[in-house]
PDB file of N, CA and C in Angstrom:
ATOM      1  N   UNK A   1     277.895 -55.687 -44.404  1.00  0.00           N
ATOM      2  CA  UNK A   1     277.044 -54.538 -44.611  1.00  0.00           C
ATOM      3  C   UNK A   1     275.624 -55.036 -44.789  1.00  0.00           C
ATOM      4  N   UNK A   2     274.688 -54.370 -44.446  1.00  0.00           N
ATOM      5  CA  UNK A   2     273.360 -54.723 -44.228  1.00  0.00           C
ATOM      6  C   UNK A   2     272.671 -53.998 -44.572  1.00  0.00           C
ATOM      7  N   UNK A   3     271.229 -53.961 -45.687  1.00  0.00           N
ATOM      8  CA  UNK A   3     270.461 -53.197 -46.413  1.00  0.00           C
ATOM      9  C   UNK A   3     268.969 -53.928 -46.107  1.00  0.00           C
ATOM     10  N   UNK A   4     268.235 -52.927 -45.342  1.00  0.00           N
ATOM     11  CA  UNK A   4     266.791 -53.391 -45.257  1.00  0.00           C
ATOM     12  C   UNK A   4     266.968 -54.899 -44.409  1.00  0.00           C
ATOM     13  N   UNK A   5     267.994 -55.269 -43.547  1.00  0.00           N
ATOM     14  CA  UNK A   5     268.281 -56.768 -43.300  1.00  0.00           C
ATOM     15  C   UNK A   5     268.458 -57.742 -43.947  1.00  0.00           C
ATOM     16  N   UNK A   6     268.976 -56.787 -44.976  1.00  0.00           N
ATOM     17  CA  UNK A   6     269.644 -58.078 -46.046  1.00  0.00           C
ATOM     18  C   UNK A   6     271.045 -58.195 -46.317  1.00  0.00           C
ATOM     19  N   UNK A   7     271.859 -58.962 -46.028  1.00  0.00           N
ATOM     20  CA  UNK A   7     273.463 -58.854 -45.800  1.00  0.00           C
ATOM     21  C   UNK A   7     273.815 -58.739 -47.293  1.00  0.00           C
ATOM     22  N   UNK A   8     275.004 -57.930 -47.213  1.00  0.00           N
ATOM     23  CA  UNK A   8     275.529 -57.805 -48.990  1.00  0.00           C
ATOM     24  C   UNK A   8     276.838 -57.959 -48.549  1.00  0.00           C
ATOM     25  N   UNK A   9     277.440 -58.878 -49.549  1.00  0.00           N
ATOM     26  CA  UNK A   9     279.006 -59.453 -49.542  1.00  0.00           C
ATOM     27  C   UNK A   9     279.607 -58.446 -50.428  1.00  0.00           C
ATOM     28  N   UNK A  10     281.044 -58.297 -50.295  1.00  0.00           N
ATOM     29  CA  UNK A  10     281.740 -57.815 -51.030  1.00  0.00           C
ATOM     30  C   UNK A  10     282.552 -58.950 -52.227  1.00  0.00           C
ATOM     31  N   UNK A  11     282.686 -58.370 -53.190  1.00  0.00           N
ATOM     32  CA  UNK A  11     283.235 -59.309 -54.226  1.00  0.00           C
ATOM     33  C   UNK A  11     284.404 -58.387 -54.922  1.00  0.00           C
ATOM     34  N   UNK A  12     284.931 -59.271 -56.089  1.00  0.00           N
ATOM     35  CA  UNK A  12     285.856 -58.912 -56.543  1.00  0.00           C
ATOM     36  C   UNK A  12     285.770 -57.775 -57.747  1.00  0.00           C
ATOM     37  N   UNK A  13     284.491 -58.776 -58.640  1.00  0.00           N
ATOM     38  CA  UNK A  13     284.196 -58.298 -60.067  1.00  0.00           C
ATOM     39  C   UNK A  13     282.596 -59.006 -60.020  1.00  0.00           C
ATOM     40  N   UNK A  14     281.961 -57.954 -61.047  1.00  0.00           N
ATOM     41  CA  UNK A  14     280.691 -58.080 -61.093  1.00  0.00           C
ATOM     42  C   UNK A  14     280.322 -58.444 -62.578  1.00  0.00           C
ATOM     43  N   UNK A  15     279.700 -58.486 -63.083  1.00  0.00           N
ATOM     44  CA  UNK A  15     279.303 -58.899 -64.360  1.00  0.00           C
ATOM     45  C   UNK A  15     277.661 -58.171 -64.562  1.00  0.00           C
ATOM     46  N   UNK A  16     277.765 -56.946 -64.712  1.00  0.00           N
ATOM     47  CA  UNK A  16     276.597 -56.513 -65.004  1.00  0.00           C
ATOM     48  C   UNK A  16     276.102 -56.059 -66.295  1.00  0.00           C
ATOM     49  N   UNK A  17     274.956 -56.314 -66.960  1.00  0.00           N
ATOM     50  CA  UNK A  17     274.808 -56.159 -68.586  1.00  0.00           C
ATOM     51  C   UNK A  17     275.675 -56.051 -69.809  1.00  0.00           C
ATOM     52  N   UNK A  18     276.509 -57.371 -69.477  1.00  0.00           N
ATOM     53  CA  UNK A  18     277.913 -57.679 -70.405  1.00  0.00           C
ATOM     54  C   UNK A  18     278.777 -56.753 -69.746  1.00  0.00           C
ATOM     55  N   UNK A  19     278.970 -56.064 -69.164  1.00  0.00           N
ATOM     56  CA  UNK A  19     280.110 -55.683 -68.830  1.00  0.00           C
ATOM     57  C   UNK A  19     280.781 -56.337 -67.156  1.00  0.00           C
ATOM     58  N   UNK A  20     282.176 -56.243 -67.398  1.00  0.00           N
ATOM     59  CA  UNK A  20     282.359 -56.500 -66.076  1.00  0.00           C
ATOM     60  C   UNK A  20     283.042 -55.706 -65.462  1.00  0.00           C
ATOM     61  N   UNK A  21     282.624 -55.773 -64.119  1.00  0.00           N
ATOM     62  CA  UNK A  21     283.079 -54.267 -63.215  1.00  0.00           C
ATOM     63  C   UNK A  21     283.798 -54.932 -61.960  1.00  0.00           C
ATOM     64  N   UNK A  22     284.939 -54.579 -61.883  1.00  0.00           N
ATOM     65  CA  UNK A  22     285.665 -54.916 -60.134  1.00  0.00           C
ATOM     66  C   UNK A  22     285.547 -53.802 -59.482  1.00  0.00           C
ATOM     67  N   UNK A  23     286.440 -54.140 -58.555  1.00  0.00           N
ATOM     68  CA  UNK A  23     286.075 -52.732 -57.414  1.00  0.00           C
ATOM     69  C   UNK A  23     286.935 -51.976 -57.511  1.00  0.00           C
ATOM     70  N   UNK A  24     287.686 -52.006 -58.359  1.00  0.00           N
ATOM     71  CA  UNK A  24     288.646 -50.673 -58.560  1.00  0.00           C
ATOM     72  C   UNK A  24     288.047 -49.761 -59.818  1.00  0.00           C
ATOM     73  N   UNK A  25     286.955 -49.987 -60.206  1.00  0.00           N
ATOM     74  CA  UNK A  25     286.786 -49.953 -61.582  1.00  0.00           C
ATOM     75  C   UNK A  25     287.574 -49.700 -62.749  1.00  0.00           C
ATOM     76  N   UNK A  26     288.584 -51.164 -62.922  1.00  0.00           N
ATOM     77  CA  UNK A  26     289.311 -50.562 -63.990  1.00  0.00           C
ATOM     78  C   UNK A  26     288.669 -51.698 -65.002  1.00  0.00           C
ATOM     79  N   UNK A  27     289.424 -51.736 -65.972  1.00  0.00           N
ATOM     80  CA  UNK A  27     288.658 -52.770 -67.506  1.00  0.00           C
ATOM     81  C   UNK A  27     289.681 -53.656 -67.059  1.00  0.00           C
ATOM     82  N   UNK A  28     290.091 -54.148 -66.480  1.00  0.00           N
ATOM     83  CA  UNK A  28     291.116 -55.191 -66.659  1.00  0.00           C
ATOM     84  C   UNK A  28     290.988 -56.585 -66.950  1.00  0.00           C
ATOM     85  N   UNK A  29     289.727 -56.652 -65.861  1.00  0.00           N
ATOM     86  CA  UNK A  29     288.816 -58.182 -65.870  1.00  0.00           C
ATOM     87  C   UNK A  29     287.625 -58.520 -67.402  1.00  0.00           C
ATOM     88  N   UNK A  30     287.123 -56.715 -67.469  1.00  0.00           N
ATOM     89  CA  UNK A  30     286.544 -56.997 -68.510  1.00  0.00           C
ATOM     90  C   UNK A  30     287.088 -57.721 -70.069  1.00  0.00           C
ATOM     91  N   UNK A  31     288.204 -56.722 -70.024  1.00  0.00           N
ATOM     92  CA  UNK A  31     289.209 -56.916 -71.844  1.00  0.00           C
ATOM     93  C   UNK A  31     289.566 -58.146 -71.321  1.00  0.00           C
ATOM     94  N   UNK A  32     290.594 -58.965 -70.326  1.00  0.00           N
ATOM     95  CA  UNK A  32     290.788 -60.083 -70.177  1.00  0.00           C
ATOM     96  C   UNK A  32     289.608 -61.273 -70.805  1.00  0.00           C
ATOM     97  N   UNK A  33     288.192 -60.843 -70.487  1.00  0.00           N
ATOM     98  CA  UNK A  33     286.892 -61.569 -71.134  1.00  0.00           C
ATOM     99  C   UNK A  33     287.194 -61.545 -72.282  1.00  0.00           C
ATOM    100  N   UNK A  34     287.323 -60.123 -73.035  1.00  0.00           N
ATOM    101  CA  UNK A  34     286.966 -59.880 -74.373  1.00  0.00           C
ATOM    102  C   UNK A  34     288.191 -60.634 -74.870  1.00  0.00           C
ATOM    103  N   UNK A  35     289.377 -60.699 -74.683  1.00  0.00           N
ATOM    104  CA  UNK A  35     290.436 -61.040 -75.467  1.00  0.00           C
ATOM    105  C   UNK A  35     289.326 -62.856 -75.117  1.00  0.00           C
ATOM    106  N   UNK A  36     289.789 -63.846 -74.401  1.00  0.00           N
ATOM    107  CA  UNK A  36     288.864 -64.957 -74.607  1.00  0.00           C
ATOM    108  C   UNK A  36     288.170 -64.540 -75.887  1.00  0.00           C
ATOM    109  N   UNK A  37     287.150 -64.362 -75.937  1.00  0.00           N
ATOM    110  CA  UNK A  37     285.994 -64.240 -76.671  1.00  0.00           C
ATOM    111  C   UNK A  37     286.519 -63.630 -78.328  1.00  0.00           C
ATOM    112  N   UNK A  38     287.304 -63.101 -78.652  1.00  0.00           N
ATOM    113  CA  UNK A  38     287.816 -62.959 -79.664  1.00  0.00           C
ATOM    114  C   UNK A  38     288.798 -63.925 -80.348  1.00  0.00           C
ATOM    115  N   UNK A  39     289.298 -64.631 -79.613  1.00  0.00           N
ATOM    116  CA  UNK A  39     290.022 -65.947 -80.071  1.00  0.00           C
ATOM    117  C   UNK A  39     288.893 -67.290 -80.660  1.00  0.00           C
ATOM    118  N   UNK A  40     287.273 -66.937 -79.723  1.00  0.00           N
ATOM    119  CA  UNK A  40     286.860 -67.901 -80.078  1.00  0.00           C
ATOM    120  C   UNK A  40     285.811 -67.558 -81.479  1.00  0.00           C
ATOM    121  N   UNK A  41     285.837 -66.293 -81.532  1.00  0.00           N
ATOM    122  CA  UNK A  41     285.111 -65.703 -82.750  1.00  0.00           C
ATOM    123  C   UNK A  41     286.353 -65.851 -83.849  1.00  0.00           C
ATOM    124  N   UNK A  42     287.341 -65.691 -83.545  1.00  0.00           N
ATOM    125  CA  UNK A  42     288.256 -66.011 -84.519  1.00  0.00           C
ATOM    126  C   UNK A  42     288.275 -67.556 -85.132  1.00  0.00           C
ATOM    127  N   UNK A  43     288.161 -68.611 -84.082  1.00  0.00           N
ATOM    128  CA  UNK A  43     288.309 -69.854 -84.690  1.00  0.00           C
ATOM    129  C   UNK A  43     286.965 -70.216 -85.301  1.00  0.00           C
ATOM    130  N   UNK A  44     285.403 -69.392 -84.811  1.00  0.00           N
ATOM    131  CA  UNK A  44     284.381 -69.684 -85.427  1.00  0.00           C
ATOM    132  C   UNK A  44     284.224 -69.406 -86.741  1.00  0.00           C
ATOM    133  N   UNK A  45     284.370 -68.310 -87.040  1.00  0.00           N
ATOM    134  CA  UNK A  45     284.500 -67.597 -88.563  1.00  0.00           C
ATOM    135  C   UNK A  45     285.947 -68.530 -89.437  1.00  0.00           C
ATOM    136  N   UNK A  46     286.940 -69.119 -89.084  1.00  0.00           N
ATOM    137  CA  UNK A  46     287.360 -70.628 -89.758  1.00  0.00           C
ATOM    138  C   UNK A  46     286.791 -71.392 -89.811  1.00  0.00           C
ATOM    139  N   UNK A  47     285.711 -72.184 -88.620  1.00  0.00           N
ATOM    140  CA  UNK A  47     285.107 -72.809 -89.309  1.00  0.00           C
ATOM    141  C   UNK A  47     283.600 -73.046 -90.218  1.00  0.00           C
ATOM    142  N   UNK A  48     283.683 -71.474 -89.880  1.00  0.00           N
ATOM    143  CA  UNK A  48     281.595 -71.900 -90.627  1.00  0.00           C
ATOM    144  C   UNK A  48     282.156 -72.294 -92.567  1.00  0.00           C
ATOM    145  N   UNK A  49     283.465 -72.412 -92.858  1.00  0.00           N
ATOM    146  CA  UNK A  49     283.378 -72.807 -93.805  1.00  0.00           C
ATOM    147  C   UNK A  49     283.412 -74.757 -94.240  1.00  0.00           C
ATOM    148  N   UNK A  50     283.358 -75.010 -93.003  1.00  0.00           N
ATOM    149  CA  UNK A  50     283.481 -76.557 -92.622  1.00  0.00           C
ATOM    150  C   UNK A  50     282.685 -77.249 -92.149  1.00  0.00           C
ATOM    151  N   UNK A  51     281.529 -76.430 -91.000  1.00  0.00           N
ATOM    152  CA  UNK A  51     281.296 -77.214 -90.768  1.00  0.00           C
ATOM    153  C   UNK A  51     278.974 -76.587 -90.995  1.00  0.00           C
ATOM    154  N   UNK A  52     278.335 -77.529 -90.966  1.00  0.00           N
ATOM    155  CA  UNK A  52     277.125 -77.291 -91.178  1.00  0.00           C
ATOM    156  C   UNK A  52     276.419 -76.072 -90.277  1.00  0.00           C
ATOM    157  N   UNK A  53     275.362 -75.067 -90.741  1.00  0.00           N
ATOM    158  CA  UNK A  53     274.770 -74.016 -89.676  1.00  0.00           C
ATOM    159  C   UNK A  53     274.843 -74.841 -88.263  1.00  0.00           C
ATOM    160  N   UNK A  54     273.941 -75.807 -88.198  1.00  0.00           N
ATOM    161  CA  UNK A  54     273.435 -76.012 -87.180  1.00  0.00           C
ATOM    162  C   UNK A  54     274.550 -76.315 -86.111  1.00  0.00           C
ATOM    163  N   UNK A  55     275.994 -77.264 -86.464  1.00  0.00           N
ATOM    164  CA  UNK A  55     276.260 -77.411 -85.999  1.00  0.00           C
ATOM    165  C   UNK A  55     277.735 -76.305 -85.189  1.00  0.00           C
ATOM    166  N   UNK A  56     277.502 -74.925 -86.473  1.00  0.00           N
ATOM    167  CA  UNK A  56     277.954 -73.618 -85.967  1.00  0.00           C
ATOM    168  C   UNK A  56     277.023 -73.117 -85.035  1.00  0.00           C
ATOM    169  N   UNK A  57     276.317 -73.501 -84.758  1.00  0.00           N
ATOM    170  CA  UNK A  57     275.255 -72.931 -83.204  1.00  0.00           C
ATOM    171  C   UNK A  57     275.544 -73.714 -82.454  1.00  0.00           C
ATOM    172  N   UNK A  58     276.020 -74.872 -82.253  1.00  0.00           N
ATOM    173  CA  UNK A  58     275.672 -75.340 -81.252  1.00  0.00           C
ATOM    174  C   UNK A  58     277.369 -75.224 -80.748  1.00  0.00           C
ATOM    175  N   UNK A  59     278.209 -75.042 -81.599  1.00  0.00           N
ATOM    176  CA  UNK A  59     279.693 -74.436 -80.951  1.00  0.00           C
ATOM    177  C   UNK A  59     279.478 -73.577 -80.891  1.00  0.00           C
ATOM    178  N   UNK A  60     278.905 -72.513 -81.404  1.00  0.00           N
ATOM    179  CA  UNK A  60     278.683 -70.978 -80.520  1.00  0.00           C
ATOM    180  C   UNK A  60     277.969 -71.397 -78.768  1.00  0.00           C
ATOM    181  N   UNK A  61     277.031 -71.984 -78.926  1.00  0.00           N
ATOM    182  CA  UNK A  61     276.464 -71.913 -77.772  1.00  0.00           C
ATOM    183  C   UNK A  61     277.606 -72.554 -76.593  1.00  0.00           C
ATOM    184  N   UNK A  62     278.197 -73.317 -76.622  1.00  0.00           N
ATOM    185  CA  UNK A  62     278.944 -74.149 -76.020  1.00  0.00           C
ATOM    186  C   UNK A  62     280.582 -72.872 -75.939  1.00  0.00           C
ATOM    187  N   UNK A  63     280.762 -72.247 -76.627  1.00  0.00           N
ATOM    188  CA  UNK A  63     282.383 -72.078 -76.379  1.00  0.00           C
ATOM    189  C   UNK A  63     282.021 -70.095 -76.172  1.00  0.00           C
ATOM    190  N   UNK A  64     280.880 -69.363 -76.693  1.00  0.00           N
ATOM    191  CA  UNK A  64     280.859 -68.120 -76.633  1.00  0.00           C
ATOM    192  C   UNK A  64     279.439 -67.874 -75.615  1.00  0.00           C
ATOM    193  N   UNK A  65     278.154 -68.405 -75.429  1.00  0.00           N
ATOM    194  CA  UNK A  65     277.149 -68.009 -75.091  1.00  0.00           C
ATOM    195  C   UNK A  65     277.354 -68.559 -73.326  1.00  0.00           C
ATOM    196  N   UNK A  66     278.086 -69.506 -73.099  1.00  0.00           N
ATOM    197  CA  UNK A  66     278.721 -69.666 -71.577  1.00  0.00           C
ATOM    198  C   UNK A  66     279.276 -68.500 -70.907  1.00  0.00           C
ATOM    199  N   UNK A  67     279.873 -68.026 -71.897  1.00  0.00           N
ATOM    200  CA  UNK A  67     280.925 -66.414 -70.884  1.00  0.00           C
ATOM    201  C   UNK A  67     279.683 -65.380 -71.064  1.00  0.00           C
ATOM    202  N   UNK A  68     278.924 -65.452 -71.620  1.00  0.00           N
ATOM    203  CA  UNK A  68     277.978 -64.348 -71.530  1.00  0.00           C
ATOM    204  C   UNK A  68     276.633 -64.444 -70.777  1.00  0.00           C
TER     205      UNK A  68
END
């Protein structure tokens, strides 16, 4: 498909302003994200009692701020 001569691919799932959208539009791909992302908020909030701020940012950045 072609817009203004610019070719546009079809894809599966989109990722637009945190959400993600396939082409059926169902949530399937999205909650699949969210469940991820709640396992890793789960193991973060165990450890901010262990381990120093700084180095709770820099496992946030590394295990939650990648999928987003």
């Amino acid at each position: 498909m072609n817009i203004y001569n610019h070719g546009i691919s079809k894809v599966d799932d989109v990722k637009y302003l945190g959400v993600v959208l396939d082409n059926k539009l169902s949530w399937n791909s999205h909650t699949a994200q969210a469940k991820k992302l709640s396992k890793v908020f789960g193991a973060l909030s165990r450890l901010r009692h262990y381990l120093p701020i700084n180095s709770s940012v820099t496992v946030y950045y590394i295990l939650v701020y990648s999928h987003l």
